[in-house]
N, C-alpha and C. Protein backbone atom coordinates (compact mmCIF):
# COMPACT_ATOMS: atom_id res chain seq x y z
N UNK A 1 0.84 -1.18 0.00
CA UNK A 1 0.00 0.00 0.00
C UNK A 1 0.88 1.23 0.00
N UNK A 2 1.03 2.52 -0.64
CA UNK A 2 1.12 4.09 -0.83
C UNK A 2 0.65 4.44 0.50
N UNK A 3 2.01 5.12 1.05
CA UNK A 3 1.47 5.68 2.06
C UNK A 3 1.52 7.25 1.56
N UNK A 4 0.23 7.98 1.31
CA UNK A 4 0.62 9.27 0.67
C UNK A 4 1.91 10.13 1.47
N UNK A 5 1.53 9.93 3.28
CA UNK A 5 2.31 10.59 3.96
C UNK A 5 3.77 10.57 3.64
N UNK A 6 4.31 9.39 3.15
CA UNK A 6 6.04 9.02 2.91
C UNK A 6 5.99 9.38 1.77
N UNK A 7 5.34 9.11 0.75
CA UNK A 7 5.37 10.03 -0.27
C UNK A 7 5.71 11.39 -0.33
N UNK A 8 4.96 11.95 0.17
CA UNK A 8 5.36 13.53 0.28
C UNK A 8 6.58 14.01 0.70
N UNK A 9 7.50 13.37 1.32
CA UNK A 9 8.56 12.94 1.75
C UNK A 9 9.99 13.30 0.47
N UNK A 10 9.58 12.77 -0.27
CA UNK A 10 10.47 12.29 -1.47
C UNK A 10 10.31 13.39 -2.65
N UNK A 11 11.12 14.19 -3.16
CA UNK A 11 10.81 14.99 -3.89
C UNK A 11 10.57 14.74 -4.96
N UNK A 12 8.91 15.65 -6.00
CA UNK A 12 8.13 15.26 -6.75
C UNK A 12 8.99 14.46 -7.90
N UNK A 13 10.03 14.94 -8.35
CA UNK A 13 10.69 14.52 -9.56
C UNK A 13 11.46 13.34 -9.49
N UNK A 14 11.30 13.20 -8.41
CA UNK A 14 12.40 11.41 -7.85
C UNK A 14 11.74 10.33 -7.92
N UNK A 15 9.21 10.78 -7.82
CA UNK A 15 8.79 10.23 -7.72
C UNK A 15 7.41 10.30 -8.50
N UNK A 16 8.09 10.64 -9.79
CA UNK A 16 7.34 11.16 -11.04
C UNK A 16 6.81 9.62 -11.71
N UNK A 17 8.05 8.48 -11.41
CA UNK A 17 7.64 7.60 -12.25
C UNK A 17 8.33 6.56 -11.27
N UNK A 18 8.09 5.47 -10.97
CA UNK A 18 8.97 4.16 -10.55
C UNK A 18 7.97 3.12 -10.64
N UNK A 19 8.89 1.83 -10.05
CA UNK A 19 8.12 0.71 -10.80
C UNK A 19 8.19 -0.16 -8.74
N UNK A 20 7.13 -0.90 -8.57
CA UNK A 20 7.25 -1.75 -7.55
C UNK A 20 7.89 -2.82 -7.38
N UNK A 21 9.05 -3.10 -6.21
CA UNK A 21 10.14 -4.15 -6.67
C UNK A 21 9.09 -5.09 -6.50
N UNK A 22 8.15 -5.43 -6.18
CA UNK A 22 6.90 -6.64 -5.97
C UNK A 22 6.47 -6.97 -7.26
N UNK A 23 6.36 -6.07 -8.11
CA UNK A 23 6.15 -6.51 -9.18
C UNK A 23 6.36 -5.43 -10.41
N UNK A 24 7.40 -5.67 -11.03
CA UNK A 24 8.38 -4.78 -11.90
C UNK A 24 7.90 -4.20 -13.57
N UNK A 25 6.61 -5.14 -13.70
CA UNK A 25 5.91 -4.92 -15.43
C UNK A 25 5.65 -3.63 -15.12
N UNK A 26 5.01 -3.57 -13.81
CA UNK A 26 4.11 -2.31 -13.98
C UNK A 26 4.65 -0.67 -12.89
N UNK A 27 4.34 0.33 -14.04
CA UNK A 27 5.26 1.24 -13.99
C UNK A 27 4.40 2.14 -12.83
N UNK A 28 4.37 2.86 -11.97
CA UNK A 28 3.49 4.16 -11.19
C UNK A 28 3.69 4.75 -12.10
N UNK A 29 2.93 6.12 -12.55
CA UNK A 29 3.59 7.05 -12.76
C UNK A 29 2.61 8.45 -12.36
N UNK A 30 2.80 9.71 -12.19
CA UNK A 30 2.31 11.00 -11.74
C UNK A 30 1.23 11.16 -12.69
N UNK A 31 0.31 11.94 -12.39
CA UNK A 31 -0.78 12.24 -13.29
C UNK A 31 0.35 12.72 -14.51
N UNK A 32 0.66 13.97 -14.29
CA UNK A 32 1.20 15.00 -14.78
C UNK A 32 2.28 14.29 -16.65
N UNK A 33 2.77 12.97 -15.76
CA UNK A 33 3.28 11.78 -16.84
C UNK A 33 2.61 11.34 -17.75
N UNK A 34 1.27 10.95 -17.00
CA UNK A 34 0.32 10.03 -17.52
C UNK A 34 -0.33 10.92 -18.75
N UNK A 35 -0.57 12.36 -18.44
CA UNK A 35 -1.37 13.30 -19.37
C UNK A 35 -0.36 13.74 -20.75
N UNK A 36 1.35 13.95 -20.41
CA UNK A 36 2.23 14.16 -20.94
C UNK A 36 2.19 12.62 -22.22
N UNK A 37 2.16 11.37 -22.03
CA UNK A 37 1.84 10.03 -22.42
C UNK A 37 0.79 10.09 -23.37
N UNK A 38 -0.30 10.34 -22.54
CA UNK A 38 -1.52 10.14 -23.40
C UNK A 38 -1.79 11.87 -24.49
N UNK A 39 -0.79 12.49 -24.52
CA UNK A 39 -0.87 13.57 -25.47
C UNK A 39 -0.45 13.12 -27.10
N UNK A 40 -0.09 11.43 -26.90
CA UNK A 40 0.87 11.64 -28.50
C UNK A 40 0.43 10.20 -28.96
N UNK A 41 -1.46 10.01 -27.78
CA UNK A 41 -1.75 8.69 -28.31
C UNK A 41 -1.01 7.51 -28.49
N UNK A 42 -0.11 7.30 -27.38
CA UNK A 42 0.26 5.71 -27.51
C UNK A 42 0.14 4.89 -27.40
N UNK A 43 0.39 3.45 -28.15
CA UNK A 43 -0.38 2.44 -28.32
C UNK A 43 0.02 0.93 -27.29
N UNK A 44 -0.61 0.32 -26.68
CA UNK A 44 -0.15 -0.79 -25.48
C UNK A 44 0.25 0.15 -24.51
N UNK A 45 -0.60 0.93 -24.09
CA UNK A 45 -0.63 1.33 -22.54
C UNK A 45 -1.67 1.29 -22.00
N UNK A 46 -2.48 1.18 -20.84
CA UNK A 46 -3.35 0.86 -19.88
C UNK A 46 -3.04 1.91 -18.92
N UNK A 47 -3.91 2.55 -18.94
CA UNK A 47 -3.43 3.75 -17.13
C UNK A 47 -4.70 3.12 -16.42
N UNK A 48 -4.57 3.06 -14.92
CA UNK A 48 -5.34 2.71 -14.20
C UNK A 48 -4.60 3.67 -12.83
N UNK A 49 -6.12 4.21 -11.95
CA UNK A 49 -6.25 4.47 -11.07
C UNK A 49 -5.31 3.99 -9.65
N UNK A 50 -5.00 4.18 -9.04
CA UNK A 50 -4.62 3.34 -7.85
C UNK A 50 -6.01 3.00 -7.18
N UNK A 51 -6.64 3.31 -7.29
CA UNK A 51 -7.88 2.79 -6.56
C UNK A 51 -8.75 1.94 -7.47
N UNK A 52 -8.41 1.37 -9.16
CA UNK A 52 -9.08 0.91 -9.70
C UNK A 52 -8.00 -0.33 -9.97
N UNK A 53 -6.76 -0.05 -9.58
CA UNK A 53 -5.70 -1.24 -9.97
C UNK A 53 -5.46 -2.19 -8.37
N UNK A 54 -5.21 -3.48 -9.23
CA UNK A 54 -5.00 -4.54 -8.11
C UNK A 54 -4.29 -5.56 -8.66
N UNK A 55 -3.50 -6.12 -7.74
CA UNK A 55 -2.52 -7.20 -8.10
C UNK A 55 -2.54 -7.87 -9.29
N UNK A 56 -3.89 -8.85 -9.64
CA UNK A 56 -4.18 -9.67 -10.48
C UNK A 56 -4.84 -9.47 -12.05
N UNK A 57 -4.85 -7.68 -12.37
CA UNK A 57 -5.98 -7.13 -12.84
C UNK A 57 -4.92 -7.60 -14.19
N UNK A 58 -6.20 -8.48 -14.75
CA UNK A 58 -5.73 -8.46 -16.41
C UNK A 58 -5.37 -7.48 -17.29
N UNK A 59 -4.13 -7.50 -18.54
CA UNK A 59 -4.18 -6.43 -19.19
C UNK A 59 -4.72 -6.75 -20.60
N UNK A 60 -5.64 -6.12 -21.21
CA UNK A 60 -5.96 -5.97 -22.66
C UNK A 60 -5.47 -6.02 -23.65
């Protein structure tokens, strides 16, 4: 689980994008990334919520 509190912790640009050593396919990344990403329409990406993503969630 994200603890927002330790988050805030870490400065924004250190924690713009990383990946969970639990499981390494899948990338976090900042809104701010995600909107920068989806500006140039790219193709085989999936953004999901943290509150809509979970361990097992199939990808398309």
């Amino acid at each position: 689980m994200l603890a927002e509190d330790k988050l805030e912790d870490i400065a924004l640009e250190k924690r713009l994008m990383f990946f969970l050593l639990e499981k390494t396919s899948v990338f976090l990344v900042h809104q701010s990334v995600k909107e920068a990403m989806e500006s140039i329409s790219p193709t085989g990406l999936s953004f999901y919520s943290l509150e809509e993503w979970y361990s097992d969630i199939v990808f398309d």
